[in-house]
N, C-alpha and C. Protein backbone atom coordinates (compact mmCIF):
# COMPACT_ATOMS: atom_id res chain seq x y z
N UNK A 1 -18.79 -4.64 -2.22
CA UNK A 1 -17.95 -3.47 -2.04
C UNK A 1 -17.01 -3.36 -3.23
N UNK A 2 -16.82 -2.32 -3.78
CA UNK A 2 -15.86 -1.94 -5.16
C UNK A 2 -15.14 -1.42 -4.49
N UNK A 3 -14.18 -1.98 -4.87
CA UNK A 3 -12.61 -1.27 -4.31
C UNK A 3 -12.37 -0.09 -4.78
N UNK A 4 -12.56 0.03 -6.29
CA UNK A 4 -12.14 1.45 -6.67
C UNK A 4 -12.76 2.08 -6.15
N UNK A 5 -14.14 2.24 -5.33
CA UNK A 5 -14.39 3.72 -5.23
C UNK A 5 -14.33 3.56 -3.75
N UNK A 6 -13.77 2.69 -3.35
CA UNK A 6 -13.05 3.35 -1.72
C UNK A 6 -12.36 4.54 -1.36
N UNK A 7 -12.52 5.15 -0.43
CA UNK A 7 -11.53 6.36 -0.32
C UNK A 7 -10.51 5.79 0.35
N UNK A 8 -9.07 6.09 -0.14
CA UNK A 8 -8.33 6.00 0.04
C UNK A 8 -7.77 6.63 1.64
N UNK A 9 -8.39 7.79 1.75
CA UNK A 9 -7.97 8.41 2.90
C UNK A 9 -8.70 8.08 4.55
N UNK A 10 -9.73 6.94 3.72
CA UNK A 10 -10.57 6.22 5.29
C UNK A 10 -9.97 4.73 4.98
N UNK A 11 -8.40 4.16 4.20
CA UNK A 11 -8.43 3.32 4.54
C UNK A 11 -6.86 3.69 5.57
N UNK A 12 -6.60 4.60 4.90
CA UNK A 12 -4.94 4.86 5.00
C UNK A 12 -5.01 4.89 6.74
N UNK A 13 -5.59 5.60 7.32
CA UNK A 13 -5.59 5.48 9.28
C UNK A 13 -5.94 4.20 9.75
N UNK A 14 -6.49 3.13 8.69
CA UNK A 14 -6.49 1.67 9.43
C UNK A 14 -4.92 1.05 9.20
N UNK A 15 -4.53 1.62 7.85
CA UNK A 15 -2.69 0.75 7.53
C UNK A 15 -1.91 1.36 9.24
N UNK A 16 -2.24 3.07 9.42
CA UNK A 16 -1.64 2.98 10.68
C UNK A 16 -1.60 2.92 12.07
N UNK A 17 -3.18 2.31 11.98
CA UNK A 17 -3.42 2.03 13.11
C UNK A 17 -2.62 0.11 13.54
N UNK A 18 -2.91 -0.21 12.33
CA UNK A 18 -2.52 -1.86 12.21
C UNK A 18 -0.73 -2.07 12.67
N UNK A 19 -0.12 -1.18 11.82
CA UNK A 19 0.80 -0.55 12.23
C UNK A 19 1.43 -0.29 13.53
N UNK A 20 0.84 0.54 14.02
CA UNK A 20 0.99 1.27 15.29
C UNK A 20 0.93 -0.19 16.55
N UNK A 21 -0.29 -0.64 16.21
CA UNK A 21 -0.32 -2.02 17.32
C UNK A 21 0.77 -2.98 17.30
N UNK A 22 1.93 -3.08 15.97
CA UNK A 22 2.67 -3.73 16.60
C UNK A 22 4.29 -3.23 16.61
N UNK A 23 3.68 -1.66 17.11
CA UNK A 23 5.37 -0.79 17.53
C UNK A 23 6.28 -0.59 16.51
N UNK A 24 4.94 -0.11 14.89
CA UNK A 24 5.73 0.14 13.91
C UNK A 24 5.07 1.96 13.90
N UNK A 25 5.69 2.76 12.99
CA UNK A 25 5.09 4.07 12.96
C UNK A 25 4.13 4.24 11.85
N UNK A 26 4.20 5.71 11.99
CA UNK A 26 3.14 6.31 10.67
C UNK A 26 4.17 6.58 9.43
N UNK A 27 5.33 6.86 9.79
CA UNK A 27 6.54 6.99 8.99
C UNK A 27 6.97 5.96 8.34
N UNK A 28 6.80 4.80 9.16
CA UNK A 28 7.12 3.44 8.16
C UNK A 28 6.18 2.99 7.24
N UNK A 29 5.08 3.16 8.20
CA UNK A 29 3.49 3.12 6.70
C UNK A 29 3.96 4.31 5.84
N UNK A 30 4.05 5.46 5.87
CA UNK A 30 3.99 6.31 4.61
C UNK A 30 5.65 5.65 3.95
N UNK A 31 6.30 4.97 4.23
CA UNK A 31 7.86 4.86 3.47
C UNK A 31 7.26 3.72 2.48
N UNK A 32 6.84 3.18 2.86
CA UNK A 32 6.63 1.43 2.26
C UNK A 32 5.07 1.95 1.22
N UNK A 33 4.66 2.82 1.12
CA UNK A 33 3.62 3.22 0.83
C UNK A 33 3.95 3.98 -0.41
N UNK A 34 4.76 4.84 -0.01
CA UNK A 34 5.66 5.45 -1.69
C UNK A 34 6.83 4.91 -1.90
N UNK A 35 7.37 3.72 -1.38
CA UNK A 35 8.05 3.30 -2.24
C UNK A 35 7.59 2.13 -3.17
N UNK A 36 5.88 2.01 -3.17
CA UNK A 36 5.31 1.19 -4.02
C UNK A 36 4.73 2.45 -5.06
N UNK A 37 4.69 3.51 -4.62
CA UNK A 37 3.75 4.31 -5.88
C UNK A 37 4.32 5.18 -6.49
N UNK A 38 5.28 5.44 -5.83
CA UNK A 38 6.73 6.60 -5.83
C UNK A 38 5.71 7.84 -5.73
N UNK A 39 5.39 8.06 -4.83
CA UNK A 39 4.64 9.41 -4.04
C UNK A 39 6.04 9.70 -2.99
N UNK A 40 5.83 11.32 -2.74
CA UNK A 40 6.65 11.68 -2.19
C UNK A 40 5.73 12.18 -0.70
N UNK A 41 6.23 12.49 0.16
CA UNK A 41 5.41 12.68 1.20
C UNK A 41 4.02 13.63 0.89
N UNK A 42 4.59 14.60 0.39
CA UNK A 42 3.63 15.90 -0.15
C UNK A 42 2.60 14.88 -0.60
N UNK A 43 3.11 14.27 -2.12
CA UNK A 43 1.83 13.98 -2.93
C UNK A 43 1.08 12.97 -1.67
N UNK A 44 1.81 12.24 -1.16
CA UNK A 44 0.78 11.27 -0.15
C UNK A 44 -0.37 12.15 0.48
N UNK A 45 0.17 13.02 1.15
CA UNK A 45 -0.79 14.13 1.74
C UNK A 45 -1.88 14.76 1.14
N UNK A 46 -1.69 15.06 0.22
CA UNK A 46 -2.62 15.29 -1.42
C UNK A 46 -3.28 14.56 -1.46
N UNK A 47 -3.03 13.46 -1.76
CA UNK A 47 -4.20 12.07 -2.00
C UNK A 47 -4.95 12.34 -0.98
N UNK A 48 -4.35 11.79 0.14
CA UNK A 48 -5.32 11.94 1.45
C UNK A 48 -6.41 13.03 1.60
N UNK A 49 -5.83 14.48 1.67
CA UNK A 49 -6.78 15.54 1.68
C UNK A 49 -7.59 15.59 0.86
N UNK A 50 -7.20 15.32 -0.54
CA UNK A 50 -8.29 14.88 -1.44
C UNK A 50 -9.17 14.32 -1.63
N UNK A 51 -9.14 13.17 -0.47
CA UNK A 51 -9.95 12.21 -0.40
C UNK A 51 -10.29 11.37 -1.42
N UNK A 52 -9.26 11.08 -2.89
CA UNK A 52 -9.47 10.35 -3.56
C UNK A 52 -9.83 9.36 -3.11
N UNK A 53 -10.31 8.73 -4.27
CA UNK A 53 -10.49 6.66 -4.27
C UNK A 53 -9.54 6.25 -4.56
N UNK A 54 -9.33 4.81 -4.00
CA UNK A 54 -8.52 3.98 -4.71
C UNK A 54 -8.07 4.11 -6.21
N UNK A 55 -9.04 4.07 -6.82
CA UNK A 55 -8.86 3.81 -8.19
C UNK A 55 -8.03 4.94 -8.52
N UNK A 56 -8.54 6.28 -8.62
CA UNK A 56 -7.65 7.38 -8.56
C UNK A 56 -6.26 7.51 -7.98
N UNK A 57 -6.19 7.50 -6.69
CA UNK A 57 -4.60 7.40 -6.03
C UNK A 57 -4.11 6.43 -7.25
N UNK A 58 -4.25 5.00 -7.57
CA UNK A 58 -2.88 4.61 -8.19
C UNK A 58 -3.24 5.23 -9.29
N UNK A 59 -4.02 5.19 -10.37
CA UNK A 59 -4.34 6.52 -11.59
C UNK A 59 -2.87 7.39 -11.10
N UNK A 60 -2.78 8.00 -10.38
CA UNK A 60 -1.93 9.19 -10.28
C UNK A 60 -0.57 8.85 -9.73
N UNK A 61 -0.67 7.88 -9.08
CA UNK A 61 1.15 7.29 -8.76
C UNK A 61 1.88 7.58 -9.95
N UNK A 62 3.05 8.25 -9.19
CA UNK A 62 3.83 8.79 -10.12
C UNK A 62 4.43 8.05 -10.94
N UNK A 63 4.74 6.87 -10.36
CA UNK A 63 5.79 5.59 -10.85
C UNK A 63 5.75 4.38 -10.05
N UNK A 64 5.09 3.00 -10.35
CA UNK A 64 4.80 2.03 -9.82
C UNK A 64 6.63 1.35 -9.17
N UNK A 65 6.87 1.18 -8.28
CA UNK A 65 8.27 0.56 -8.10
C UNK A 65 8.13 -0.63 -9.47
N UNK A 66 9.18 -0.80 -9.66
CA UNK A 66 9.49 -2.04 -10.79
C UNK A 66 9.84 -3.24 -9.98
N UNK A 67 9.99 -3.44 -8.50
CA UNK A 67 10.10 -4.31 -7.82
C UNK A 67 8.81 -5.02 -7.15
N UNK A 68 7.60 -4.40 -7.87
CA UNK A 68 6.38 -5.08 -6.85
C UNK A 68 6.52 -6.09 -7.15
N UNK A 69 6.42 -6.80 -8.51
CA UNK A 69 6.12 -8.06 -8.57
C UNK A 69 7.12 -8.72 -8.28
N UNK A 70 7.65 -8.58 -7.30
CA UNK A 70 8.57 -9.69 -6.19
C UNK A 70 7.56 -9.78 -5.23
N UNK A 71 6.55 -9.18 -4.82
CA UNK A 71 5.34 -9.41 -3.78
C UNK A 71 4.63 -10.53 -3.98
N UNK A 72 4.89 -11.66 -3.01
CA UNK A 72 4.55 -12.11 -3.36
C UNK A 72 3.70 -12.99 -1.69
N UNK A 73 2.78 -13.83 -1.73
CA UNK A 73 2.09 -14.39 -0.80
C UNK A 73 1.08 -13.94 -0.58
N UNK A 74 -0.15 -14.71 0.56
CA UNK A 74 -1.35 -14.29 0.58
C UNK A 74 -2.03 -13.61 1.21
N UNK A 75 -2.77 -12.93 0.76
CA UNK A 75 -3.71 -11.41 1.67
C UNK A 75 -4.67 -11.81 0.88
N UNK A 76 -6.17 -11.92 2.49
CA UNK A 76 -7.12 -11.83 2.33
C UNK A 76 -7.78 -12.69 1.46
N UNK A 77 -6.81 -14.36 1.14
CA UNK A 77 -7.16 -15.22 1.03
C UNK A 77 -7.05 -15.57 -0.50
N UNK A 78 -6.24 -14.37 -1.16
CA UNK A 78 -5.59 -14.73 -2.08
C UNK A 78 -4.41 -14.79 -2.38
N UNK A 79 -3.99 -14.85 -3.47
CA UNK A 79 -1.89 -14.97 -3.46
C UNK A 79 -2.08 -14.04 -4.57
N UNK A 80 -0.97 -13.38 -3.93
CA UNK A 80 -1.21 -11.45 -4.51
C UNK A 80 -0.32 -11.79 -5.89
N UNK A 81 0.28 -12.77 -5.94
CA UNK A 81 1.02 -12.89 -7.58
C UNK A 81 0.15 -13.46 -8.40
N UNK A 82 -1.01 -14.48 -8.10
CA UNK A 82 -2.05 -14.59 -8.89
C UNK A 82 -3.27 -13.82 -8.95
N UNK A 83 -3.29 -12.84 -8.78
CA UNK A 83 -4.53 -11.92 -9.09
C UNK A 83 -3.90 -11.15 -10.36
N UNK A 84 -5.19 -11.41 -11.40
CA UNK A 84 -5.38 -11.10 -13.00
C UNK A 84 -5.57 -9.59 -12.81
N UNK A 85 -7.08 -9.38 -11.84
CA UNK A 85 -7.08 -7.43 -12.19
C UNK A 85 -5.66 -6.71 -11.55
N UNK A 86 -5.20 -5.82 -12.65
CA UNK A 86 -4.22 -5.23 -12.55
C UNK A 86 -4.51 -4.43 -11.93
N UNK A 87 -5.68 -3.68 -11.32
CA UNK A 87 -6.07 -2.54 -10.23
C UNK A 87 -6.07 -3.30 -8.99
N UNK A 88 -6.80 -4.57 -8.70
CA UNK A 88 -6.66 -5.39 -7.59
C UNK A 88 -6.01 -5.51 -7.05
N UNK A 89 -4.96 -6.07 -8.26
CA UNK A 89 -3.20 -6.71 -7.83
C UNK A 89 -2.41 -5.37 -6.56
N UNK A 90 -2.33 -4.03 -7.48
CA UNK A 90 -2.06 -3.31 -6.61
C UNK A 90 -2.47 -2.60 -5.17
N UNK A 91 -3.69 -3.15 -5.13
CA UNK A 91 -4.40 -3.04 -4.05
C UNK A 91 -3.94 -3.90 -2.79
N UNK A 92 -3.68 -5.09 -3.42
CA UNK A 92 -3.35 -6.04 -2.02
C UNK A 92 -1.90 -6.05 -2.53
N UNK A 93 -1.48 -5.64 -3.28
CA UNK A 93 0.56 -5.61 -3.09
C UNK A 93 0.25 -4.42 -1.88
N UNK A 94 -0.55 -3.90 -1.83
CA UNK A 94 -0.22 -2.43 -0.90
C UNK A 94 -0.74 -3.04 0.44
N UNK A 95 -1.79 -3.78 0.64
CA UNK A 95 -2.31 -4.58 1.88
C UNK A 95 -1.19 -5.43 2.15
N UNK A 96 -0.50 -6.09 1.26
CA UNK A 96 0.63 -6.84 1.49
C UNK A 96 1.60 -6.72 2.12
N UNK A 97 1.99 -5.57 1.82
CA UNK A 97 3.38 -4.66 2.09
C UNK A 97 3.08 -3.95 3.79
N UNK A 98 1.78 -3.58 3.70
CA UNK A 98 1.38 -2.95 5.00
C UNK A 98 1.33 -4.54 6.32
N UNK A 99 0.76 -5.31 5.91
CA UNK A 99 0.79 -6.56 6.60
C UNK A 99 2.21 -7.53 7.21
N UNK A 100 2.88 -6.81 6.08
CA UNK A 100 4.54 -7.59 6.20
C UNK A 100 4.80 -6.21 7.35
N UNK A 101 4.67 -4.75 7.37
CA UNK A 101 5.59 -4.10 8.15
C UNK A 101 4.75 -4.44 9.62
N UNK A 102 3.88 -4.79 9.59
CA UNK A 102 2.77 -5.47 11.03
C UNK A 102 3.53 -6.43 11.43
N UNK A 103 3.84 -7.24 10.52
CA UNK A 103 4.37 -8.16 11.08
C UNK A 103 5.77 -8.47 12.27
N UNK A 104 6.22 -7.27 11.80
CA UNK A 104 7.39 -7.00 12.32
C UNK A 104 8.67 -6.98 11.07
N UNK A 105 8.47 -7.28 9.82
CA UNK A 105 9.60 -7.68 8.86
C UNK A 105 10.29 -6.20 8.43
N UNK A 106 11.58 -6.26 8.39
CA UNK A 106 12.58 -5.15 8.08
C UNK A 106 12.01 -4.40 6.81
N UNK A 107 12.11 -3.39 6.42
CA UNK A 107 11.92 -2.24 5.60
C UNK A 107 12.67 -2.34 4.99
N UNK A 108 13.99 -2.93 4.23
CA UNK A 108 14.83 -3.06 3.26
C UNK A 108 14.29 -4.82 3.24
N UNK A 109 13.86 -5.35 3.74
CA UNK A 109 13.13 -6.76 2.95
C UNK A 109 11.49 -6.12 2.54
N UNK A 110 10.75 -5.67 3.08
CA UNK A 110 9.74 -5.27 2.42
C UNK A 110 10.04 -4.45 1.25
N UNK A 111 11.33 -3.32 1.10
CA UNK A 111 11.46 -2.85 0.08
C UNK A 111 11.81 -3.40 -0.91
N UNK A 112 12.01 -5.03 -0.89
CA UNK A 112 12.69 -5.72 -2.06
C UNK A 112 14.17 -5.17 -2.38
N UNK A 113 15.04 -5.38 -1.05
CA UNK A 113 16.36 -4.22 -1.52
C UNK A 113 17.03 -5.55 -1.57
């Protein structure tokens, strides 16, 4: 499976479904979601309807937060500060971030505030 040419918009209803199961919203997935790509709600919606890929959505992020690489720990059996592909990396900082708000962890600690 290539990540880049995933659509973005058949993964985005699993972040809130994952979400949702542990009594977080769709609002907290889309917050934690542009505050890694700096998308504003609109553009999120865009992506989605668009049905871009992966690869594309971050292509078009407006502005990567300058705080990702404080993300740090493991998703999916790697440690998201040691992954080399720079398209990857952002892939599971974003699995990361979605996994921490599952978890139950505050939104100003996932935001790196």
């Amino acid at each position: 499976m290539n990540l880049r040419t995933i659509k973005f918009s058949k993964v985005y209803p699993l972040y809130v479904q994952k979400a949702e199961r542990k009594q977080r919203t769709q609002e907290e997935v889309d917050d934690v979601i542009c505050w890694l790509t700096g998308y504003h709600d609109g553009g999120l919606r865009d992506q989605i309807e668009r049905e871009t890929d992966f690869e594309t959505f971050f292509e078009e992020a407006p502005c990567l937060h300058p705080n990702r690489a404080q993300i740090k720990g493991v998703i999916c059996g790697y440690r998201v500060e040691d992954i080399e592909d720079p398209f990857e990396q952002k892939v599971r900082y974003l699995d990361k971030l979605i996994d921490e708000l599952a978890k139950g962890k505050a939104l100003e600690k996932i935001k790196r505030a």
